[in-house]
PDB file of N, CA and C in Angstrom:
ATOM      1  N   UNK A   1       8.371  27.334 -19.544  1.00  0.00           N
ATOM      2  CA  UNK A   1       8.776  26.096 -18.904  1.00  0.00           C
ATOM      3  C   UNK A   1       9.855  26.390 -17.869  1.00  0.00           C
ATOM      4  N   UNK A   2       9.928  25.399 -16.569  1.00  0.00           N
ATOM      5  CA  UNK A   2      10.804  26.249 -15.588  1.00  0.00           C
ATOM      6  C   UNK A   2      11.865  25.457 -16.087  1.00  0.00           C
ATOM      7  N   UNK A   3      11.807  24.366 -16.147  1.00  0.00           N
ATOM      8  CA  UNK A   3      13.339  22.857 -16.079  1.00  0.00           C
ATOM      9  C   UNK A   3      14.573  23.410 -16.182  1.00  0.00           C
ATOM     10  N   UNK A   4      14.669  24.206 -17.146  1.00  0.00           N
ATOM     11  CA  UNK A   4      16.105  24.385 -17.377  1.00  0.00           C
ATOM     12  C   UNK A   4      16.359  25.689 -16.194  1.00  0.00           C
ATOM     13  N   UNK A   5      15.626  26.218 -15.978  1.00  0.00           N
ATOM     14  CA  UNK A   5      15.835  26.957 -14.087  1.00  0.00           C
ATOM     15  C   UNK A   5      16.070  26.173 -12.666  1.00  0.00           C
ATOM     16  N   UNK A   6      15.259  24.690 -13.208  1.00  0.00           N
ATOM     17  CA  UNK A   6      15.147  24.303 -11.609  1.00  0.00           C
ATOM     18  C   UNK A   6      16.713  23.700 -11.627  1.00  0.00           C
ATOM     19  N   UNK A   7      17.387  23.909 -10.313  1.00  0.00           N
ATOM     20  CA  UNK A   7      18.944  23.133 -10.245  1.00  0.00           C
ATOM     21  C   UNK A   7      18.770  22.093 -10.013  1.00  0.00           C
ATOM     22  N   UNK A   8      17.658  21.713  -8.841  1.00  0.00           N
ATOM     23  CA  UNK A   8      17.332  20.743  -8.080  1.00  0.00           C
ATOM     24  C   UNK A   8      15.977  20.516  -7.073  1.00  0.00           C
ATOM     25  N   UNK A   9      15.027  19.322  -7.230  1.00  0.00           N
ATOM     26  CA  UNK A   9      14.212  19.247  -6.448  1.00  0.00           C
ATOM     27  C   UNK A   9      14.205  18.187  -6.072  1.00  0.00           C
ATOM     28  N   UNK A  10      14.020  17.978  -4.543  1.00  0.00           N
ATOM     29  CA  UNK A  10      13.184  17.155  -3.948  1.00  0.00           C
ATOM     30  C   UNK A  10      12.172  17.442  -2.966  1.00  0.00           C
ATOM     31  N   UNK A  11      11.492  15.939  -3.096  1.00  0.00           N
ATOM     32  CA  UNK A  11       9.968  15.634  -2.400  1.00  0.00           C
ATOM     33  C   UNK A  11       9.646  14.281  -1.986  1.00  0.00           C
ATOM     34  N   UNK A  12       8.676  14.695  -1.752  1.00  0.00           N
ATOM     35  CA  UNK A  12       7.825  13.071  -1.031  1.00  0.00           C
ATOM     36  C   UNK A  12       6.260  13.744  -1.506  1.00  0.00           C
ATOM     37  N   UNK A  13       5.536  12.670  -2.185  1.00  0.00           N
ATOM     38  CA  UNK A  13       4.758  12.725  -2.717  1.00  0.00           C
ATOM     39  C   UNK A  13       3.525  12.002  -2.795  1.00  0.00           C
ATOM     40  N   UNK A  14       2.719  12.030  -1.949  1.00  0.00           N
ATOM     41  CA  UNK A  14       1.372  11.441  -1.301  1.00  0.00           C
ATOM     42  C   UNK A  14       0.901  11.051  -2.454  1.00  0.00           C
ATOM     43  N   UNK A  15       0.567   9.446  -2.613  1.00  0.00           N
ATOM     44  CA  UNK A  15      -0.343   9.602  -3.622  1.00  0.00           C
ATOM     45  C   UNK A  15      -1.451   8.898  -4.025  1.00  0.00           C
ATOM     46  N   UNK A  16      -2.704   9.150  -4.102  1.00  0.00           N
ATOM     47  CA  UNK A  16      -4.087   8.613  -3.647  1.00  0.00           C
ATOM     48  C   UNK A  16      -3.967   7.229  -3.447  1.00  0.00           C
ATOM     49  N   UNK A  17      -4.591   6.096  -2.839  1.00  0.00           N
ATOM     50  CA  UNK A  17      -4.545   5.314  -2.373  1.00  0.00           C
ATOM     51  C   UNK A  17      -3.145   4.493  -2.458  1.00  0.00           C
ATOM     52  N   UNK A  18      -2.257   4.914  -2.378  1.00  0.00           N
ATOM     53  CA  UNK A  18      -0.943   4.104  -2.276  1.00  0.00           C
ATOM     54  C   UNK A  18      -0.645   4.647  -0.377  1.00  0.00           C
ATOM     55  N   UNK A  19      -0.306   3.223   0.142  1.00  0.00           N
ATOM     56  CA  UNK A  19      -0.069   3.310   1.505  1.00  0.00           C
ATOM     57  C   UNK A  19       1.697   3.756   1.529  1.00  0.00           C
ATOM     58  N   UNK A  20       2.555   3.620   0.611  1.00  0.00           N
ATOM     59  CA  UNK A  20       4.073   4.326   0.476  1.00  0.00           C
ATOM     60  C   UNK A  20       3.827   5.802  -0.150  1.00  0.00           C
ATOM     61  N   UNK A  21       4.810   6.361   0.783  1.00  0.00           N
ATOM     62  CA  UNK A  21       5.835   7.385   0.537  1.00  0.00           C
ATOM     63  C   UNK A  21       6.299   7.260  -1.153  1.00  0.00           C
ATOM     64  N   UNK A  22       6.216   8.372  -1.540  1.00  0.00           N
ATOM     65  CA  UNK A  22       6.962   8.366  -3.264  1.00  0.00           C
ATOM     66  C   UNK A  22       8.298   9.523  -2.965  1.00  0.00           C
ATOM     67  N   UNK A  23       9.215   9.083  -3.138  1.00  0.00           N
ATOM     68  CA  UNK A  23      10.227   9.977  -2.702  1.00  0.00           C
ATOM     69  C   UNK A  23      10.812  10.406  -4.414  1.00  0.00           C
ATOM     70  N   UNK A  24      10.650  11.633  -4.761  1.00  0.00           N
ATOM     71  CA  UNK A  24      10.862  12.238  -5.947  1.00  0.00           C
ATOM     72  C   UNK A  24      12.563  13.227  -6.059  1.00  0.00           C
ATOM     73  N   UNK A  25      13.479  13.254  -7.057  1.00  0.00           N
ATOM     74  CA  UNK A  25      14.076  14.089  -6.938  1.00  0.00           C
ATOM     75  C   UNK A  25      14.460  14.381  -8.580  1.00  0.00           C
ATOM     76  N   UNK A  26      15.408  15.251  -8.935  1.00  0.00           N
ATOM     77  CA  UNK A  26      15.947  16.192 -10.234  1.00  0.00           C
ATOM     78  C   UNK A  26      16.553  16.855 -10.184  1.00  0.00           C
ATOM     79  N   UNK A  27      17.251  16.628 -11.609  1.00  0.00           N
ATOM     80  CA  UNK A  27      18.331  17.610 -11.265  1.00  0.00           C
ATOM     81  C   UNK A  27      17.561  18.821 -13.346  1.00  0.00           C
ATOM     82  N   UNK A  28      17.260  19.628 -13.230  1.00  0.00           N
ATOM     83  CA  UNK A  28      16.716  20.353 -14.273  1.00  0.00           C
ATOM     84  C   UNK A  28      15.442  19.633 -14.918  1.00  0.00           C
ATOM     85  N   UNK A  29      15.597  19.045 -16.136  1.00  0.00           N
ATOM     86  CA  UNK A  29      14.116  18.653 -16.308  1.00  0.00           C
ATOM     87  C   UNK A  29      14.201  16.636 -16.148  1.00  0.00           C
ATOM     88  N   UNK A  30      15.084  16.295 -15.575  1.00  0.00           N
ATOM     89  CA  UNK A  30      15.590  14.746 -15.274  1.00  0.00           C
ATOM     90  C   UNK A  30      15.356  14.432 -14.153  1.00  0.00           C
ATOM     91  N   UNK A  31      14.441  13.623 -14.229  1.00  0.00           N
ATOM     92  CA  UNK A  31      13.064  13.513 -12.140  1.00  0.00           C
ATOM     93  C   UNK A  31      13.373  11.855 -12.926  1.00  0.00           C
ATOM     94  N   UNK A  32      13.426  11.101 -11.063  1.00  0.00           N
ATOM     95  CA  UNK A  32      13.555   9.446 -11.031  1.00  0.00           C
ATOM     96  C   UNK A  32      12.819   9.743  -9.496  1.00  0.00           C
ATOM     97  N   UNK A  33      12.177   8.913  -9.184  1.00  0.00           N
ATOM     98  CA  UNK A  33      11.520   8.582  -7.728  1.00  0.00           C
ATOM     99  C   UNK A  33      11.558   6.751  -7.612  1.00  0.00           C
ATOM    100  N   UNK A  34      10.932   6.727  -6.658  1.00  0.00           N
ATOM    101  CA  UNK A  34      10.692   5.236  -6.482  1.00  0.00           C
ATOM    102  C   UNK A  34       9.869   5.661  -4.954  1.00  0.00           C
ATOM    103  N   UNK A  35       9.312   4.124  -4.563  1.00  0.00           N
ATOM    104  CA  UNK A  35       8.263   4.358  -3.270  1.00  0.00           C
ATOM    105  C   UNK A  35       9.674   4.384  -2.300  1.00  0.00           C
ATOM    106  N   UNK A  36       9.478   5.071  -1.455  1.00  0.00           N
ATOM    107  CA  UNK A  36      10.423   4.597   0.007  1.00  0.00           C
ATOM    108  C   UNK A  36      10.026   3.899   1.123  1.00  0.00           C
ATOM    109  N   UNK A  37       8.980   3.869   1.307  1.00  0.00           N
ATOM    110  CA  UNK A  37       8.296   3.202   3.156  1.00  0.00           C
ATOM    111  C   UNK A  37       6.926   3.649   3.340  1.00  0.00           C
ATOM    112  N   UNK A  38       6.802   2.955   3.930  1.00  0.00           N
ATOM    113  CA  UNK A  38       4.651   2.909   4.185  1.00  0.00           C
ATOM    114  C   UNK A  38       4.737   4.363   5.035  1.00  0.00           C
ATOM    115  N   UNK A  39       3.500   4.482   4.979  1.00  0.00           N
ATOM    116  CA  UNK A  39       3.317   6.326   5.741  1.00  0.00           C
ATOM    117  C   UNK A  39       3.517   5.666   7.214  1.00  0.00           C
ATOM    118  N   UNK A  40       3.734   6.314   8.113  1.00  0.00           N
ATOM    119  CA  UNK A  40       3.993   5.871   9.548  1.00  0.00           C
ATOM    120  C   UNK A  40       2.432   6.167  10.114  1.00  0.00           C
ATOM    121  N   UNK A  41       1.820   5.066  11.163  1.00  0.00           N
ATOM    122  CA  UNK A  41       0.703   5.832  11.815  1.00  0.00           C
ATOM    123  C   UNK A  41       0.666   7.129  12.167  1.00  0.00           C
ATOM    124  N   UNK A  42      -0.525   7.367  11.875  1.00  0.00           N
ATOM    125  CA  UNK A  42      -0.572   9.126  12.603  1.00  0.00           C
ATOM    126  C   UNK A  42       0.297  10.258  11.598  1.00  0.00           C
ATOM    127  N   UNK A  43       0.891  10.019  10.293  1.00  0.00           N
ATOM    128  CA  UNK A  43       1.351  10.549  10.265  1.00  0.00           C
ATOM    129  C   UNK A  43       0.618  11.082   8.885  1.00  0.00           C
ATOM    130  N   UNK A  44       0.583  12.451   8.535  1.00  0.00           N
ATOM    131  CA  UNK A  44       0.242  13.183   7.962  1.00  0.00           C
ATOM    132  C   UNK A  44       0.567  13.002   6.368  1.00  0.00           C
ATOM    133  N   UNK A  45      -0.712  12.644   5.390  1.00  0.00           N
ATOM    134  CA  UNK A  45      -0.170  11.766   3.958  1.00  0.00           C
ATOM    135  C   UNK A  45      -0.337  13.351   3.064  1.00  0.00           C
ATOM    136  N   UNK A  46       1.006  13.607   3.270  1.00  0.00           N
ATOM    137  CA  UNK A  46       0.647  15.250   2.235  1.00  0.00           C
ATOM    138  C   UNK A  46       2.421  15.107   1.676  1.00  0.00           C
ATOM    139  N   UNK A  47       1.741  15.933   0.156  1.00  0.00           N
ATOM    140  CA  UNK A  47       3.426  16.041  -0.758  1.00  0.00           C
ATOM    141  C   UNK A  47       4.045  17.217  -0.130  1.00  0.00           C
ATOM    142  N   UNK A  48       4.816  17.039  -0.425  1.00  0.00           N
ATOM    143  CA  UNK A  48       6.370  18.090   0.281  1.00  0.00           C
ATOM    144  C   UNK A  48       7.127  18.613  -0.930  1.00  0.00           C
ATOM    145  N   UNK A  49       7.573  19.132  -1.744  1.00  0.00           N
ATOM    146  CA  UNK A  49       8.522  19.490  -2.567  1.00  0.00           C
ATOM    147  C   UNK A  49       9.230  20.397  -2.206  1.00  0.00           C
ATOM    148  N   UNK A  50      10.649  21.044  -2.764  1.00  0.00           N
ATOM    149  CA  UNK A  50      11.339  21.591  -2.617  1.00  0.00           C
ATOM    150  C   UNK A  50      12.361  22.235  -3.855  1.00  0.00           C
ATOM    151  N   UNK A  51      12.038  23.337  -4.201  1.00  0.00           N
ATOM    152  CA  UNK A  51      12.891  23.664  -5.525  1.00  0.00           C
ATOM    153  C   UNK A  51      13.849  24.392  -5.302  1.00  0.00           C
ATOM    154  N   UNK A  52      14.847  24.260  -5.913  1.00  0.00           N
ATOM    155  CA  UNK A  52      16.151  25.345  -5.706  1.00  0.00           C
ATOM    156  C   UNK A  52      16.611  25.885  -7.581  1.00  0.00           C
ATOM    157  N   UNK A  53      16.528  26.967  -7.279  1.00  0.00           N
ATOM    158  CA  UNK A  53      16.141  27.319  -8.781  1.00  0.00           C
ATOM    159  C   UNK A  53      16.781  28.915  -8.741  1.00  0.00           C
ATOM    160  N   UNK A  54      16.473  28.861 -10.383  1.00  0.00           N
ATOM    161  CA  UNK A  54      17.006  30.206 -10.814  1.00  0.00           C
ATOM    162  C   UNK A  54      15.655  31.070 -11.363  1.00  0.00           C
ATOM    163  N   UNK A  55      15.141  32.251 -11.147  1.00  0.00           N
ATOM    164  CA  UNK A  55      13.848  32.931 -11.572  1.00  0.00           C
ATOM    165  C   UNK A  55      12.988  31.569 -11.607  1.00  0.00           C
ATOM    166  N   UNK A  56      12.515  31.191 -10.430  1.00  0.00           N
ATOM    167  CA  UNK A  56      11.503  30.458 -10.598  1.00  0.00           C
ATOM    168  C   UNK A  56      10.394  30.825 -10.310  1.00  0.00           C
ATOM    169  N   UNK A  57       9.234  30.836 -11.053  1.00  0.00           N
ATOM    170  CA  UNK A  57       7.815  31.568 -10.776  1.00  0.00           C
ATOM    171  C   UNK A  57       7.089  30.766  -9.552  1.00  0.00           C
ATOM    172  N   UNK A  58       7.050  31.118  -8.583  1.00  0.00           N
ATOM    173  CA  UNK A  58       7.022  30.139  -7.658  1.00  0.00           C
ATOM    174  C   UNK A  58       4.881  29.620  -7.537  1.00  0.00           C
ATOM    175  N   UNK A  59       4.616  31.194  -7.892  1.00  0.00           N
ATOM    176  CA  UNK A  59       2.821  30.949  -8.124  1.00  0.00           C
ATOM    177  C   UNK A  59       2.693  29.987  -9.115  1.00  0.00           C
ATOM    178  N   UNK A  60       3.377  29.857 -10.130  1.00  0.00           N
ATOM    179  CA  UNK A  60       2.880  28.198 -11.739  1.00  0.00           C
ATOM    180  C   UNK A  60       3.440  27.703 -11.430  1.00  0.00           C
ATOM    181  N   UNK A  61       4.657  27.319 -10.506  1.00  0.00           N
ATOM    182  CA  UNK A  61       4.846  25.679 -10.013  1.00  0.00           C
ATOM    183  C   UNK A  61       3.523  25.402  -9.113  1.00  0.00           C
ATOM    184  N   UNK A  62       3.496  26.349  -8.015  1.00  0.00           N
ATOM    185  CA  UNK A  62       2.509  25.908  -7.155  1.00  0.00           C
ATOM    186  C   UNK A  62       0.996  25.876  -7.688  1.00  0.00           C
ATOM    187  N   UNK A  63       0.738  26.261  -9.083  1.00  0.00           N
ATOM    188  CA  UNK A  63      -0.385  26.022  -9.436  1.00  0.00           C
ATOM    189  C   UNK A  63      -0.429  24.509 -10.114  1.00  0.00           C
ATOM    190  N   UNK A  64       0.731  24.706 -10.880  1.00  0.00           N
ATOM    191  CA  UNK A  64       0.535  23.055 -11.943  1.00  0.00           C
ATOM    192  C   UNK A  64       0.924  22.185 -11.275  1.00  0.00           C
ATOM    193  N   UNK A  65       1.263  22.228  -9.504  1.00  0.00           N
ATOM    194  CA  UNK A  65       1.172  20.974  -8.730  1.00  0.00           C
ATOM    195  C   UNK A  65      -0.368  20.949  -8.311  1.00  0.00           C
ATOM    196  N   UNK A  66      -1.142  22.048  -8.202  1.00  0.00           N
ATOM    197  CA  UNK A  66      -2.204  22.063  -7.308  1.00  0.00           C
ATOM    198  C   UNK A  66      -3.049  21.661  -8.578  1.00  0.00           C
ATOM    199  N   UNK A  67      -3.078  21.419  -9.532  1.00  0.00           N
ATOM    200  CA  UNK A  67      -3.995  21.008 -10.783  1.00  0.00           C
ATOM    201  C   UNK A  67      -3.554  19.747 -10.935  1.00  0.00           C
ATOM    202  N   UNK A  68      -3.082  19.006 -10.369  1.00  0.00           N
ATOM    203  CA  UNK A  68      -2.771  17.767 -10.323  1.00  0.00           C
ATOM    204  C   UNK A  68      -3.593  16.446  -9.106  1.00  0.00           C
ATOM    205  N   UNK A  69      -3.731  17.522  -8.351  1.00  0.00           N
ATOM    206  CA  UNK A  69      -4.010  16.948  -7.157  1.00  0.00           C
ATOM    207  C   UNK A  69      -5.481  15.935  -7.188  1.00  0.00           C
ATOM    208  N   UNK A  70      -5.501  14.847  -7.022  1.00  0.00           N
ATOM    209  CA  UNK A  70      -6.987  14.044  -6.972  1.00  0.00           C
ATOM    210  C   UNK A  70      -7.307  13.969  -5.956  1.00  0.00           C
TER     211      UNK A  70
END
């Protein structure tokens, strides 16, 4: 499990038919989001994250986000 590695993440988080932004953040394994604002025209509906961490396996985060994906 990474949590007690991650210091801190944030993101924005596309998510299937919702026309808002999900703006995600944490501090270890304690994540709160809420929607922030409709996607802007033209603008590209993809998640963003960002980890700041200690030994973080960066290939099984990026897998157990990519096994999520609908």
């Amino acid at each position: 499990m990474e949590g007690p590695n991650i210091l801190r993440l944030k993101g924005i988080i596309a998510l299937k038919g919702d026309e808002d932004r999900y703006v995600l953040q944490g501090v270890h394994m304690i994540l709160e989001g809420d929607h922030q604002r409709a996607w802007k025209e033209g603008e590209k509906h993809e998640s963003r994250l960002v980890f700041i961490g200690r030994d973080l396996d960066a290939e099984r985060l990026r897998k157990s986000f990519e096994a999520c994906q609908a």
